[in-house]
C-alpha atoms as a PDB file:
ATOM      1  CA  UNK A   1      17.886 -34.052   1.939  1.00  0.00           C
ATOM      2  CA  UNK A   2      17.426 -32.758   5.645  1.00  0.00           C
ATOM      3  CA  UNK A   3      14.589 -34.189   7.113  1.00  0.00           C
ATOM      4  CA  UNK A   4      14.976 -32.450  10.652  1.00  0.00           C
ATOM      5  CA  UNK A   5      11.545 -31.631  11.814  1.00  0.00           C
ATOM      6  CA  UNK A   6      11.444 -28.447  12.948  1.00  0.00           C
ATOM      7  CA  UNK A   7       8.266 -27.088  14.919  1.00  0.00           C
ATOM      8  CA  UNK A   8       7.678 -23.370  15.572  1.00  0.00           C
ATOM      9  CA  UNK A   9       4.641 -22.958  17.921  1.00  0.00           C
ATOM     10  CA  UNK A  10       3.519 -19.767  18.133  1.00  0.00           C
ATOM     11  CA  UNK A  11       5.215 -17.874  14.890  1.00  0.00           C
ATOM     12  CA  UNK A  12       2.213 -15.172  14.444  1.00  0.00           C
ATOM     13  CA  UNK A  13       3.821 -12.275  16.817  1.00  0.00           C
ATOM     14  CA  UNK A  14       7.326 -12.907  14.975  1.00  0.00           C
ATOM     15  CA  UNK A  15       5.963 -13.144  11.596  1.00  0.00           C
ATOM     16  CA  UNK A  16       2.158 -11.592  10.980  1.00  0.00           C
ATOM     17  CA  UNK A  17       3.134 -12.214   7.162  1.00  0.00           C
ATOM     18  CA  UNK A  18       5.683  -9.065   6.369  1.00  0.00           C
ATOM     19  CA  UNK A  19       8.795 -11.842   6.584  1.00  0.00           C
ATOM     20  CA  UNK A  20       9.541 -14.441   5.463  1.00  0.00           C
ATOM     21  CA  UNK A  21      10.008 -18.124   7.019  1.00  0.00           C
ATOM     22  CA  UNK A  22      12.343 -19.286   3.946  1.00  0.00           C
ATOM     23  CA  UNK A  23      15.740 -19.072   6.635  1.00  0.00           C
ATOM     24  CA  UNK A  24      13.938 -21.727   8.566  1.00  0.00           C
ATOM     25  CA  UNK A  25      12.417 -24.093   5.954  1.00  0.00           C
ATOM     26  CA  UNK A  26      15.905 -24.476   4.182  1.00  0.00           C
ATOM     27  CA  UNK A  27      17.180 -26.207   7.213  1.00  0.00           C
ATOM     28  CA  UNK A  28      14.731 -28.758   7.568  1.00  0.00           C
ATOM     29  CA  UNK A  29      10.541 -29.889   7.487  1.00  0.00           C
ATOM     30  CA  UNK A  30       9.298 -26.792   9.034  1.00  0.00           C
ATOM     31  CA  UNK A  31       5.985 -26.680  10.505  1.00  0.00           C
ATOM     32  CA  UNK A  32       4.539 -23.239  11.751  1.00  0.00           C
ATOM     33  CA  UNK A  33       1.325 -22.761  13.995  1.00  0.00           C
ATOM     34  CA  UNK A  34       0.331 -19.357  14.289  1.00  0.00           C
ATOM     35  CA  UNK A  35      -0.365 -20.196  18.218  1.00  0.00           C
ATOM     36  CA  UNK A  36       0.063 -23.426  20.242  1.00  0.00           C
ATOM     37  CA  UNK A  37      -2.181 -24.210  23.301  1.00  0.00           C
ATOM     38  CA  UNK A  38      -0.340 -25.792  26.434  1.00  0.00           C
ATOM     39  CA  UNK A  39      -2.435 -28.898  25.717  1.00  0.00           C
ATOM     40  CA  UNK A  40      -1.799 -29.128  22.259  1.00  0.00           C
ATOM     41  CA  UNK A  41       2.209 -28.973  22.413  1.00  0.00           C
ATOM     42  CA  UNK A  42       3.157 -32.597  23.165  1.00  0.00           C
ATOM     43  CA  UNK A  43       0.684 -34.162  20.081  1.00  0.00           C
ATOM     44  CA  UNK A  44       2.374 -31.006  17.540  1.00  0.00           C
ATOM     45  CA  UNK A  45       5.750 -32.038  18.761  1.00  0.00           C
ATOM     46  CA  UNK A  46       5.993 -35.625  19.252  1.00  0.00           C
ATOM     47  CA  UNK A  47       8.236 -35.782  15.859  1.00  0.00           C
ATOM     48  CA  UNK A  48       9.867 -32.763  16.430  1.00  0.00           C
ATOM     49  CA  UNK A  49      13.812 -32.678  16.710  1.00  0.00           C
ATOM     50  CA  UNK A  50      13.941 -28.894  17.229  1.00  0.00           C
ATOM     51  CA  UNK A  51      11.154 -27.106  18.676  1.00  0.00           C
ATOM     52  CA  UNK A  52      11.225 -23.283  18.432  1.00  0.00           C
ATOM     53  CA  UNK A  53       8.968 -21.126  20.540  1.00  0.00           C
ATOM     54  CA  UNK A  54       8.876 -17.331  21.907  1.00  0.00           C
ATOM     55  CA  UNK A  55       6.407 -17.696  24.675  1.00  0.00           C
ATOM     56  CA  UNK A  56       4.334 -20.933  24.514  1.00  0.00           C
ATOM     57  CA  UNK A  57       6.176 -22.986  27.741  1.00  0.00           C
ATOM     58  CA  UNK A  58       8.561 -26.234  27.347  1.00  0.00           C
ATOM     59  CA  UNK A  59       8.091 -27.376  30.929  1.00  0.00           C
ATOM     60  CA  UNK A  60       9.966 -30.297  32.689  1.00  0.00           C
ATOM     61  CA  UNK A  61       6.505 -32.916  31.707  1.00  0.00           C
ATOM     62  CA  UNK A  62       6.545 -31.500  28.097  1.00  0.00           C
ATOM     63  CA  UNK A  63      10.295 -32.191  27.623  1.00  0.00           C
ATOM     64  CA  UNK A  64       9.668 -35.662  29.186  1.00  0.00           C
ATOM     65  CA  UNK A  65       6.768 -36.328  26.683  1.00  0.00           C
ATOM     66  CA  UNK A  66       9.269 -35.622  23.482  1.00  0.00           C
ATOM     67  CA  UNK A  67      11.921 -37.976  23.328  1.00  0.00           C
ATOM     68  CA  UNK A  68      12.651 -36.927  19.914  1.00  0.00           C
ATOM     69  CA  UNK A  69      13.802 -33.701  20.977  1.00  0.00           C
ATOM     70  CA  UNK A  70      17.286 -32.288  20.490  1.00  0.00           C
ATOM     71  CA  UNK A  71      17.169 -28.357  20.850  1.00  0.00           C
ATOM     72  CA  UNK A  72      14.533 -25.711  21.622  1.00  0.00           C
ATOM     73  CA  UNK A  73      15.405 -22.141  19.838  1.00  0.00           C
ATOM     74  CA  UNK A  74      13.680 -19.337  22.197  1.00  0.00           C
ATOM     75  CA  UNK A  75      12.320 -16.389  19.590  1.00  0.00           C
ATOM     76  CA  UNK A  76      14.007 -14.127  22.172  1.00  0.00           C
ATOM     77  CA  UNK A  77      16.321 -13.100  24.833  1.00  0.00           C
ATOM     78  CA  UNK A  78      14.725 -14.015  27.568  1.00  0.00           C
ATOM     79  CA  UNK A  79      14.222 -17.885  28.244  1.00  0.00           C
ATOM     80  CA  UNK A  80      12.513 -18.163  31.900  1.00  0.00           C
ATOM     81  CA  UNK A  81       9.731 -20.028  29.574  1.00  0.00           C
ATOM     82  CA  UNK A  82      11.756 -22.949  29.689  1.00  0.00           C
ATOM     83  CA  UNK A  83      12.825 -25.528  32.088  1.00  0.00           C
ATOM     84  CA  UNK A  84      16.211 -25.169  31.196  1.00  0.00           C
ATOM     85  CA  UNK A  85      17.514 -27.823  34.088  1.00  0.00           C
ATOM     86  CA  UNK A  86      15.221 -30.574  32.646  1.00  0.00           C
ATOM     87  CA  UNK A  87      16.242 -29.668  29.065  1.00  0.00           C
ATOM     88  CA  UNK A  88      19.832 -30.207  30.334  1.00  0.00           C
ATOM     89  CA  UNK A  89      18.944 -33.310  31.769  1.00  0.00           C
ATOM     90  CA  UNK A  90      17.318 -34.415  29.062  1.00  0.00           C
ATOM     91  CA  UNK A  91      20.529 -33.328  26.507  1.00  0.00           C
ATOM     92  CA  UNK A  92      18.429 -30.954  24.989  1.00  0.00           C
ATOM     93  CA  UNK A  93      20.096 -27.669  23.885  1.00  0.00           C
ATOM     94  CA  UNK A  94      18.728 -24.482  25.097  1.00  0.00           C
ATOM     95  CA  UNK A  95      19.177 -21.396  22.546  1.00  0.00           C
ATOM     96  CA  UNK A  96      17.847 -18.022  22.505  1.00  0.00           C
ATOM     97  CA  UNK A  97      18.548 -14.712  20.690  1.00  0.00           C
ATOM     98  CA  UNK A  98      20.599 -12.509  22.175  1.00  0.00           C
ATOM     99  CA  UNK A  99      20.736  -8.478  22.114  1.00  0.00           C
ATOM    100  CA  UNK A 100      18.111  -8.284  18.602  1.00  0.00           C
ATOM    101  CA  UNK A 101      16.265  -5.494  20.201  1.00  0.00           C
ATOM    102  CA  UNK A 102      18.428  -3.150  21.845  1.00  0.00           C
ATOM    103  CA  UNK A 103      17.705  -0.508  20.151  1.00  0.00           C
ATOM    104  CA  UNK A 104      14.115  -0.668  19.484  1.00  0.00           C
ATOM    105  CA  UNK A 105      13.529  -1.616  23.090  1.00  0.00           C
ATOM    106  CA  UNK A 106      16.057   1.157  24.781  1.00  0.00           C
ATOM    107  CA  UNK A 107      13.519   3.552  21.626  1.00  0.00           C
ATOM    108  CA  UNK A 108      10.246   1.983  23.056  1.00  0.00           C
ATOM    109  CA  UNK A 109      11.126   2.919  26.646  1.00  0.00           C
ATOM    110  CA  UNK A 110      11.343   6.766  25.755  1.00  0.00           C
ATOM    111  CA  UNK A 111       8.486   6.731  23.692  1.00  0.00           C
ATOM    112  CA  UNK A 112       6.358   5.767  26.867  1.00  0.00           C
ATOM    113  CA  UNK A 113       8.366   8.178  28.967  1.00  0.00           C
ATOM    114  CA  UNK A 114       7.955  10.947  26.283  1.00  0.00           C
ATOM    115  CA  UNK A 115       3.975  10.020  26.637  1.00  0.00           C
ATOM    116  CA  UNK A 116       4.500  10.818  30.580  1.00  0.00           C
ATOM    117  CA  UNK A 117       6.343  14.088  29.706  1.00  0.00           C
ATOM    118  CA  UNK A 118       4.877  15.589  26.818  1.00  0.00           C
ATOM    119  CA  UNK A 119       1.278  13.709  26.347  1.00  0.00           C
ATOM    120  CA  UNK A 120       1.472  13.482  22.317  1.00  0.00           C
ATOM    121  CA  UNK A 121      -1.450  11.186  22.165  1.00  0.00           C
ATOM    122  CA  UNK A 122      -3.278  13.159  24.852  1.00  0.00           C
ATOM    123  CA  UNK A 123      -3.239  16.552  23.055  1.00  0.00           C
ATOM    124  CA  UNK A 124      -3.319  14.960  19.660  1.00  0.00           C
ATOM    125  CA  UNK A 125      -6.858  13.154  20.567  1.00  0.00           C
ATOM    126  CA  UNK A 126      -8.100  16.519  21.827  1.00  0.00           C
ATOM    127  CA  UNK A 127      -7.180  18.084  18.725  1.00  0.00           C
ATOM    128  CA  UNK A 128      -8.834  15.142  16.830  1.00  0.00           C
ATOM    129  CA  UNK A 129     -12.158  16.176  19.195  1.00  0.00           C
ATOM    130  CA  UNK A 130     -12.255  19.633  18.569  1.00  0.00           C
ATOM    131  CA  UNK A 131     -10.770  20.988  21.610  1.00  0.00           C
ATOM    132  CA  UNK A 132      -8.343  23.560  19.846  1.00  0.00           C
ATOM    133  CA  UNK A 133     -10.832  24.675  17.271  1.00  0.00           C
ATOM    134  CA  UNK A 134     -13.008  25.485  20.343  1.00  0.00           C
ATOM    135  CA  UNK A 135      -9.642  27.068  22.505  1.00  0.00           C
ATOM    136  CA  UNK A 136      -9.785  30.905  23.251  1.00  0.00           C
ATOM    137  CA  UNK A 137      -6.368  31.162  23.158  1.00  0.00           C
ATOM    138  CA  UNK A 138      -3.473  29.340  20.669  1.00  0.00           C
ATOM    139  CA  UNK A 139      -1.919  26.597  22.501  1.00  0.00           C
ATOM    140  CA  UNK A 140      -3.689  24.651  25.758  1.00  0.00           C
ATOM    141  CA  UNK A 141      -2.382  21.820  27.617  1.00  0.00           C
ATOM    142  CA  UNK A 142      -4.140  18.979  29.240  1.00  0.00           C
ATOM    143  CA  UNK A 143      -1.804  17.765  31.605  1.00  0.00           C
ATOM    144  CA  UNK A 144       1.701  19.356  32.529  1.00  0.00           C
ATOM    145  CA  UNK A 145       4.563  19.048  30.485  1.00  0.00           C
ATOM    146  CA  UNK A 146       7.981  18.252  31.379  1.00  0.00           C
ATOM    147  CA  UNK A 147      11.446  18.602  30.730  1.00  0.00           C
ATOM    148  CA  UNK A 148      13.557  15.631  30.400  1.00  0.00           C
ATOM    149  CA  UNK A 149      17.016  17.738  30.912  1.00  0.00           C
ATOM    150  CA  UNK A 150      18.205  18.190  34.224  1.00  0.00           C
ATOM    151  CA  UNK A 151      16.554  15.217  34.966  1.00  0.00           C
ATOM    152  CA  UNK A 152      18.007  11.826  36.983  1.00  0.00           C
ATOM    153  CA  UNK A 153      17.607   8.539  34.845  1.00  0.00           C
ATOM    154  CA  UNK A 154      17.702   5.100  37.123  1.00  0.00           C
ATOM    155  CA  UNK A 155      18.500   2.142  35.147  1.00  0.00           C
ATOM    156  CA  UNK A 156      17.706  -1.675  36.524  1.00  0.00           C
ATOM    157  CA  UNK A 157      20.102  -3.691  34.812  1.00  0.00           C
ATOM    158  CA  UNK A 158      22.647  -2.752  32.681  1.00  0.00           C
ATOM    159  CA  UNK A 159      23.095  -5.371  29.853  1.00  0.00           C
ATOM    160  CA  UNK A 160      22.894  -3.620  26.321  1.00  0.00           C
ATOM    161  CA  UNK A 161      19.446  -2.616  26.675  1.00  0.00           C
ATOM    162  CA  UNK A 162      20.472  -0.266  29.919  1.00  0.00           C
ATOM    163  CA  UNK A 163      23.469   1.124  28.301  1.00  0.00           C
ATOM    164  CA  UNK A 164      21.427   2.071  25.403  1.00  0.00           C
ATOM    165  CA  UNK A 165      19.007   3.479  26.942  1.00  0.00           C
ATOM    166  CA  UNK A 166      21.684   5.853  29.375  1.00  0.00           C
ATOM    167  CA  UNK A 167      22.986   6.770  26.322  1.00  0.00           C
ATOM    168  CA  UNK A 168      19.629   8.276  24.985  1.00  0.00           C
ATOM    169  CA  UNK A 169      18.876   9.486  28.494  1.00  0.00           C
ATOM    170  CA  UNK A 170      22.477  11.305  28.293  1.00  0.00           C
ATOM    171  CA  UNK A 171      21.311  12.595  24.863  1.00  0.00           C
ATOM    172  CA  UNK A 172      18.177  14.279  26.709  1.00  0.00           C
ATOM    173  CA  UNK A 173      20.511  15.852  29.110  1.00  0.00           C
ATOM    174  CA  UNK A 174      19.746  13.295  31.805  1.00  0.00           C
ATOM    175  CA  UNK A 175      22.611  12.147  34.792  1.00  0.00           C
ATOM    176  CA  UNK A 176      22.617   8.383  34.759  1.00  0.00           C
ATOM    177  CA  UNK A 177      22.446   6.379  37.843  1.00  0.00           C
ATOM    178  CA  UNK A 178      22.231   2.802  37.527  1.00  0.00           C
ATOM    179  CA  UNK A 179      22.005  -0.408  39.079  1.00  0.00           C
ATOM    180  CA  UNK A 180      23.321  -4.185  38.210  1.00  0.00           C
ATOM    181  CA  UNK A 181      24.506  -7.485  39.477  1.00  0.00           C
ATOM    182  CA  UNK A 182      28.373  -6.374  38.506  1.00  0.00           C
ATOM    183  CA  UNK A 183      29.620  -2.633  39.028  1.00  0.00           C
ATOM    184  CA  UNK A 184      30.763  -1.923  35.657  1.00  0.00           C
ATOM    185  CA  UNK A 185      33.751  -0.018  34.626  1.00  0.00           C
ATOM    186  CA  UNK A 186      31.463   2.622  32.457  1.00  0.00           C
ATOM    187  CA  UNK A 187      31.506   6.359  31.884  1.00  0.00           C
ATOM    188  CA  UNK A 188      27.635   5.749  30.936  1.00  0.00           C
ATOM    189  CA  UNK A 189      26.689   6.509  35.010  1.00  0.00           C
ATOM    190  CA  UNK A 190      26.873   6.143  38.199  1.00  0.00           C
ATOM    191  CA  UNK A 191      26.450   2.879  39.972  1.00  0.00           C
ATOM    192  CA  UNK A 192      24.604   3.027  43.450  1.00  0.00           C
ATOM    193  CA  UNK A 193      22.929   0.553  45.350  1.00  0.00           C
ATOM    194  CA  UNK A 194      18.923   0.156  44.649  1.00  0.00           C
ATOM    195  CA  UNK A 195      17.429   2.161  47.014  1.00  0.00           C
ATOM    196  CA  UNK A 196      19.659   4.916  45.860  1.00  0.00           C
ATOM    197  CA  UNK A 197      18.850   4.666  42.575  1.00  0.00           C
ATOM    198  CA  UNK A 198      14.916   4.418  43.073  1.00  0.00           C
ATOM    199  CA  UNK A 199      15.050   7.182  45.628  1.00  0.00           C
ATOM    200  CA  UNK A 200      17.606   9.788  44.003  1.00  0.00           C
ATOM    201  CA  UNK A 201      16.193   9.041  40.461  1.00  0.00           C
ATOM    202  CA  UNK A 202      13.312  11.078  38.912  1.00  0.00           C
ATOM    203  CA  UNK A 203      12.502   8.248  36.424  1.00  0.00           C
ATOM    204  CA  UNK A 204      13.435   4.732  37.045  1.00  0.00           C
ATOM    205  CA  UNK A 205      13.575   2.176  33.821  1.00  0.00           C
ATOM    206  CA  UNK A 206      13.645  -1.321  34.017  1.00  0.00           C
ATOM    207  CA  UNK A 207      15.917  -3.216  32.098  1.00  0.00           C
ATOM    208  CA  UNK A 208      17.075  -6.450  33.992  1.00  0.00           C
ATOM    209  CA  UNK A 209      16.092 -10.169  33.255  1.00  0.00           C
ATOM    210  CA  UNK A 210      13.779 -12.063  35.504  1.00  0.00           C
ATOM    211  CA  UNK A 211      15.194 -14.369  38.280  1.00  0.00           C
ATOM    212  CA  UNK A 212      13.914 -16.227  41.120  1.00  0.00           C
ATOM    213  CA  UNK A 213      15.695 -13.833  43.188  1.00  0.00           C
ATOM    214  CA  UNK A 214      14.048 -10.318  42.019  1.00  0.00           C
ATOM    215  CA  UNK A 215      10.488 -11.061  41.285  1.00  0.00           C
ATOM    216  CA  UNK A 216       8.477  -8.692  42.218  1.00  0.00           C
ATOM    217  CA  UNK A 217      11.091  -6.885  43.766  1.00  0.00           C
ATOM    218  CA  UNK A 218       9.794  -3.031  42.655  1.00  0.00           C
ATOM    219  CA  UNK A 219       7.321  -3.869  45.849  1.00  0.00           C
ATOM    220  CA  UNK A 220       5.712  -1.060  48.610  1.00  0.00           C
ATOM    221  CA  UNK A 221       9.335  -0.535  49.989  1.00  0.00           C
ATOM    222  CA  UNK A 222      10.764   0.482  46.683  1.00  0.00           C
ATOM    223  CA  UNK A 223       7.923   2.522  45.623  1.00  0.00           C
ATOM    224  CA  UNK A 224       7.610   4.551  48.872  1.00  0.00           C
ATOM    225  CA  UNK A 225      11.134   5.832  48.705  1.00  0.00           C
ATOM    226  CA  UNK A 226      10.434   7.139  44.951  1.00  0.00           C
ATOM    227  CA  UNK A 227      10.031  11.013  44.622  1.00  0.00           C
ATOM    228  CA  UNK A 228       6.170  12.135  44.468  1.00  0.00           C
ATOM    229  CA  UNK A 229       7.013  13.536  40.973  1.00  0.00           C
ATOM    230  CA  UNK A 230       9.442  10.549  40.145  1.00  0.00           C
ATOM    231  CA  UNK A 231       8.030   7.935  36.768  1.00  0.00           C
ATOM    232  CA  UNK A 232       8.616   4.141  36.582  1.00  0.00           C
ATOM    233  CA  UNK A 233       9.173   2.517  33.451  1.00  0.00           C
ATOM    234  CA  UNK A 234       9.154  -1.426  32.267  1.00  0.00           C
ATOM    235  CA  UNK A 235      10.063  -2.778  29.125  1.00  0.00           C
ATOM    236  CA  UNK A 236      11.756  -5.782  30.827  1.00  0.00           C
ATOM    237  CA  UNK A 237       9.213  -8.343  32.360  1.00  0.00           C
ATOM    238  CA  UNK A 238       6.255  -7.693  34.318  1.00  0.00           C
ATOM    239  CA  UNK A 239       7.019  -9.970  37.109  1.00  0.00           C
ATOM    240  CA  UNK A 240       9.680  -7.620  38.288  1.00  0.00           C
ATOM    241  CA  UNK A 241       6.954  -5.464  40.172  1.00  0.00           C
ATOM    242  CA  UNK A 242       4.702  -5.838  42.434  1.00  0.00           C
ATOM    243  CA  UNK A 243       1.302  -4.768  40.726  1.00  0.00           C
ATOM    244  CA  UNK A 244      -1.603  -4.219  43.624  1.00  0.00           C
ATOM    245  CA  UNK A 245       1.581  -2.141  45.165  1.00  0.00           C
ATOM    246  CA  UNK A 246       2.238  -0.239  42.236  1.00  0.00           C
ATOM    247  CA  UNK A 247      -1.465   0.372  41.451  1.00  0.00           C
ATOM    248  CA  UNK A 248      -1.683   1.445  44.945  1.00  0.00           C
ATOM    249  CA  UNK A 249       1.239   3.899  45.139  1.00  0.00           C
ATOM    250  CA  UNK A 250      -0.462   5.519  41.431  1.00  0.00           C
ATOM    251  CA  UNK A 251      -3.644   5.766  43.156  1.00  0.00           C
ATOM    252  CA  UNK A 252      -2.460   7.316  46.187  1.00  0.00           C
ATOM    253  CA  UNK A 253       0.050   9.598  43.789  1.00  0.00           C
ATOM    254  CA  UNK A 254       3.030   8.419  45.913  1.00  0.00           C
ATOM    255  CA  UNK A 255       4.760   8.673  42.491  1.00  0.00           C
ATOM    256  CA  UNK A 256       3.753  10.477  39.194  1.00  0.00           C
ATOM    257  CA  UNK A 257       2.977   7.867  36.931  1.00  0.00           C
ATOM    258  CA  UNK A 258       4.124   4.501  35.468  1.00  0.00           C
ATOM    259  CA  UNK A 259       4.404   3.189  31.933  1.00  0.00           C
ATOM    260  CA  UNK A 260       4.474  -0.042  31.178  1.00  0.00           C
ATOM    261  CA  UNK A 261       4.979  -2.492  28.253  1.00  0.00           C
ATOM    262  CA  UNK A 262       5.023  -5.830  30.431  1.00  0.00           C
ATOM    263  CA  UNK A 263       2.401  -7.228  32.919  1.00  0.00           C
ATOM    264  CA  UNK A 264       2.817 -10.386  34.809  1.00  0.00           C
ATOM    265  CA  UNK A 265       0.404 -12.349  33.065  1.00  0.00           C
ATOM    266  CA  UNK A 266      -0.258 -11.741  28.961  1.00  0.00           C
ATOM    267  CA  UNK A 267      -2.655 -11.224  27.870  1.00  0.00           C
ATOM    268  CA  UNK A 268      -3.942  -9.563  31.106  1.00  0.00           C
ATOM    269  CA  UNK A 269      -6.777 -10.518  33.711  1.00  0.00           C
ATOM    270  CA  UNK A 270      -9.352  -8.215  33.873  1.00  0.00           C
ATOM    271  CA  UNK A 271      -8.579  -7.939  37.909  1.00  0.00           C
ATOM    272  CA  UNK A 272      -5.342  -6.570  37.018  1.00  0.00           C
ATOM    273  CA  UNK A 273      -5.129  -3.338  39.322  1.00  0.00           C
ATOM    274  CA  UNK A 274      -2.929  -1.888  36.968  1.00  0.00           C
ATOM    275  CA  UNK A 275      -5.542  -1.440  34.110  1.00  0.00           C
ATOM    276  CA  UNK A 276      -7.552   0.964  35.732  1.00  0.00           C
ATOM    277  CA  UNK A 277      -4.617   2.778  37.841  1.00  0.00           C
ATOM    278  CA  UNK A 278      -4.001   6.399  37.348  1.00  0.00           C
ATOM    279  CA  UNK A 279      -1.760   7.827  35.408  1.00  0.00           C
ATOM    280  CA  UNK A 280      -0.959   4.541  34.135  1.00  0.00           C
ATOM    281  CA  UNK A 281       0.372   4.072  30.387  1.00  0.00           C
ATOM    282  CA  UNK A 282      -0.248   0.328  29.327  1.00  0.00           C
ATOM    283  CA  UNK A 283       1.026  -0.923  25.663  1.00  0.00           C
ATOM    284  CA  UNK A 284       0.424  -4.945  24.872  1.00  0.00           C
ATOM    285  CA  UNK A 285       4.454  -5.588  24.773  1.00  0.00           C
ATOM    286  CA  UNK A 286       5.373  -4.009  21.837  1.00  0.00           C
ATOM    287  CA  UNK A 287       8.965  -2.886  22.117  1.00  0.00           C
ATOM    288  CA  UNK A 288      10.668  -5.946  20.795  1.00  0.00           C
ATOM    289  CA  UNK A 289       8.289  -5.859  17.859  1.00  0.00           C
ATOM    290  CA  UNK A 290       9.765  -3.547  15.244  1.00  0.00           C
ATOM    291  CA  UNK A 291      10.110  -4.848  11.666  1.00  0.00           C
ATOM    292  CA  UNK A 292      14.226  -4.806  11.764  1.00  0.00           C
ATOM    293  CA  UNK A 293      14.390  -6.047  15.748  1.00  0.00           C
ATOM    294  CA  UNK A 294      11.729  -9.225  14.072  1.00  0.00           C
ATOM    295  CA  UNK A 295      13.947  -9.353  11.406  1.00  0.00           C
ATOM    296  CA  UNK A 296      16.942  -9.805  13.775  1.00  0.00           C
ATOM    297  CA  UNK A 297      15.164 -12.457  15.088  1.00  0.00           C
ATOM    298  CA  UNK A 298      14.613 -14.778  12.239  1.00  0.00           C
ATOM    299  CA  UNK A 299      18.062 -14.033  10.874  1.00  0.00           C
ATOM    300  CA  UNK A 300      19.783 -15.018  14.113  1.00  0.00           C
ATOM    301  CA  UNK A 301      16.929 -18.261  14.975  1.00  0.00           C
ATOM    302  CA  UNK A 302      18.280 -19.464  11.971  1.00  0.00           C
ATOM    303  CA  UNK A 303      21.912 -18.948  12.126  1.00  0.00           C
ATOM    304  CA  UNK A 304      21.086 -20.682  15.854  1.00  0.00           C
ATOM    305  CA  UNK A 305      19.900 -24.141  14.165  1.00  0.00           C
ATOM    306  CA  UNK A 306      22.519 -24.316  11.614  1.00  0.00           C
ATOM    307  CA  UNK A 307      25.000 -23.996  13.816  1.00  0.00           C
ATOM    308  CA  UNK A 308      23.487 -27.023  16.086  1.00  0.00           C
ATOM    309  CA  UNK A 309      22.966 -29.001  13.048  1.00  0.00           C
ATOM    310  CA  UNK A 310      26.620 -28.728  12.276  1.00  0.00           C
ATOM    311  CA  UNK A 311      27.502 -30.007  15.754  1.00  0.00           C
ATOM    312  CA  UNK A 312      28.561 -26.586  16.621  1.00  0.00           C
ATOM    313  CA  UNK A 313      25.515 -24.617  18.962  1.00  0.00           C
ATOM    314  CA  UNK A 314      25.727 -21.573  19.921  1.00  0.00           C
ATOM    315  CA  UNK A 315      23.946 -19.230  22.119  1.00  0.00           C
ATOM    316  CA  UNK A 316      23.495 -21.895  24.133  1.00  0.00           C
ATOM    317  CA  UNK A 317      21.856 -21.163  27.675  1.00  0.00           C
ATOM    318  CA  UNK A 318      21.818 -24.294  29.485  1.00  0.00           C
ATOM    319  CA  UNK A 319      25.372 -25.724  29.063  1.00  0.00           C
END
């Protein structure tokens, strides 16, 4: 019998109850809190071997305060929760779950653009009010619409979430400029530099992991090079931009709008600027959160701890 004690701390966003946590329990004792307080991880982890969490943070005195710990198994791609560098130094393995949402999140970032452009939930409330039983004429807008083809499409990072997404923009009849750490040998777009790219582009999409070295990088500078009819996008991490500067450059309409799935704290503060910004499209970070991208998920977060039971890890992050 496998009595691994595995720990998931904050299982509710993964798994409201429409899957199923049988993967995990097969591979050990599994424990699952719905959510985990900072203060409460140490005391729900203290017999843990493998702790598995999406966004409740393993920092450097956490990992110190577990000696029984052997792995931590991110519930995503991104990992900037952890402190990989004390894990390491600790010989705990780092694992996360790599491209599960590329398509759901690439689908996610249209849908908010497609709100921008066409204002489906706009006209559809008005409907829902009355307006169009109370229209003189048949059809009214509320706000302009606009056509995607023709269009430039400026994509931050181009992992498989930016290539996705080029290829939908392509499918709208969008020209693709984009913008990475390597200069990829691609027929999906153009690579230019990122002042290019945020200048040239009429809608700008953010697809790039967070580093030490670009947060908060969509800043004033960025923002005032953008066209005055130009749309920024973020489905990556909210820390990327600059928010007072981005609520500002809304407010002043030195671009057209923003929509945004990420903030840099979540849930937000009520001072976030952004909230109350104009023309400012805010969803509570849904795009990962599709039933087959959660699936993913589960499927791969166990495949992860079997493989590190059998000696053999894999997506390993902090090697």
């Amino acid at each position: 019998m496998n009595t691994t004690n595995i720990v998931v701390l904050d299982g509710f966003t993964l798994n409201s109850g429409d899957l199923s946590w049988a993967q995990l329990s097969a591979l050990g004792k599994l424990l699952v809190y719905d959510r985990t307080a900072e203060k409460e991880i140490v005391e729900r982890c203290k017999e843990a071997q493998i702790v598995v969490t999406n966004k409740v943070p393993m920092t450097k005195e956490t990992i110190q305060q577990l000696p029984q710990l052997k792995a931590i198994s991110v519930l995503a791609t991104g990992y900037n929760i952890v402190d990989v560098d004390a894990a390491k130094e600790h010989n705990v393995v780092v694992c996360n779950v790599p491209a599960y949402g590329t398509a759901s999140v690439a689908q996610h970032a249209f849908a908010l653009l497609l709100e921008l452009t066409n204002h489906v939930g706009l006209h559809a409330q008005s409907v829902a009010a009355g307006a169009w039983q109370q229209s003189p004429d048949f059809a009214y807008t509320k706000k302009g619409l606009i056509e995607l083809e023709g269009k430039i499409l400026g994509i931050v990072g181009f992992g498989h979430i930016g290539q996705k997404a080029a290829r939908i923009g392509a499918a709208f009849g969008m020209s693709i400029l984009y913008n990475s750490r390597t200069n990829k040998e691609t027929t999906l777009g153009t690579f230019v530099d990122l002042k290019t790219l945020f200048a040239q582009s009429d809608v700008v999409s953010l697809h790039c992991p967070l580093t030490a070295e670009n947060k908060g990088f969509v800043n004033k500078d960025l923002l005032h090079v953008m066209k005055p009819t130009s749309f920024l996008i973020n489905t990556a991490r909210g820390p990327l931009i600059n928010e007072p500067d981005l609520a500002e450059a809304l407010n002043t309409h030195r671009i057209a709008g923003a929509a945004l799935d990420v903030l840099s704290t979540e849930p937000p503060k009520e001072d976030n600027p952004l909230l109350h910004a104009q023309n400012c499209i805010i969803t509570p970070h849904i795009a990962w959160m599709t039933y087959e991208a959660r699936q993913r998920i589960m499927n791969i977060t166990a495949q992860s701890i079997q493989a590190f039971l059998n000696g053999q890890p894999i997506h390993v992050v902090n090697k």
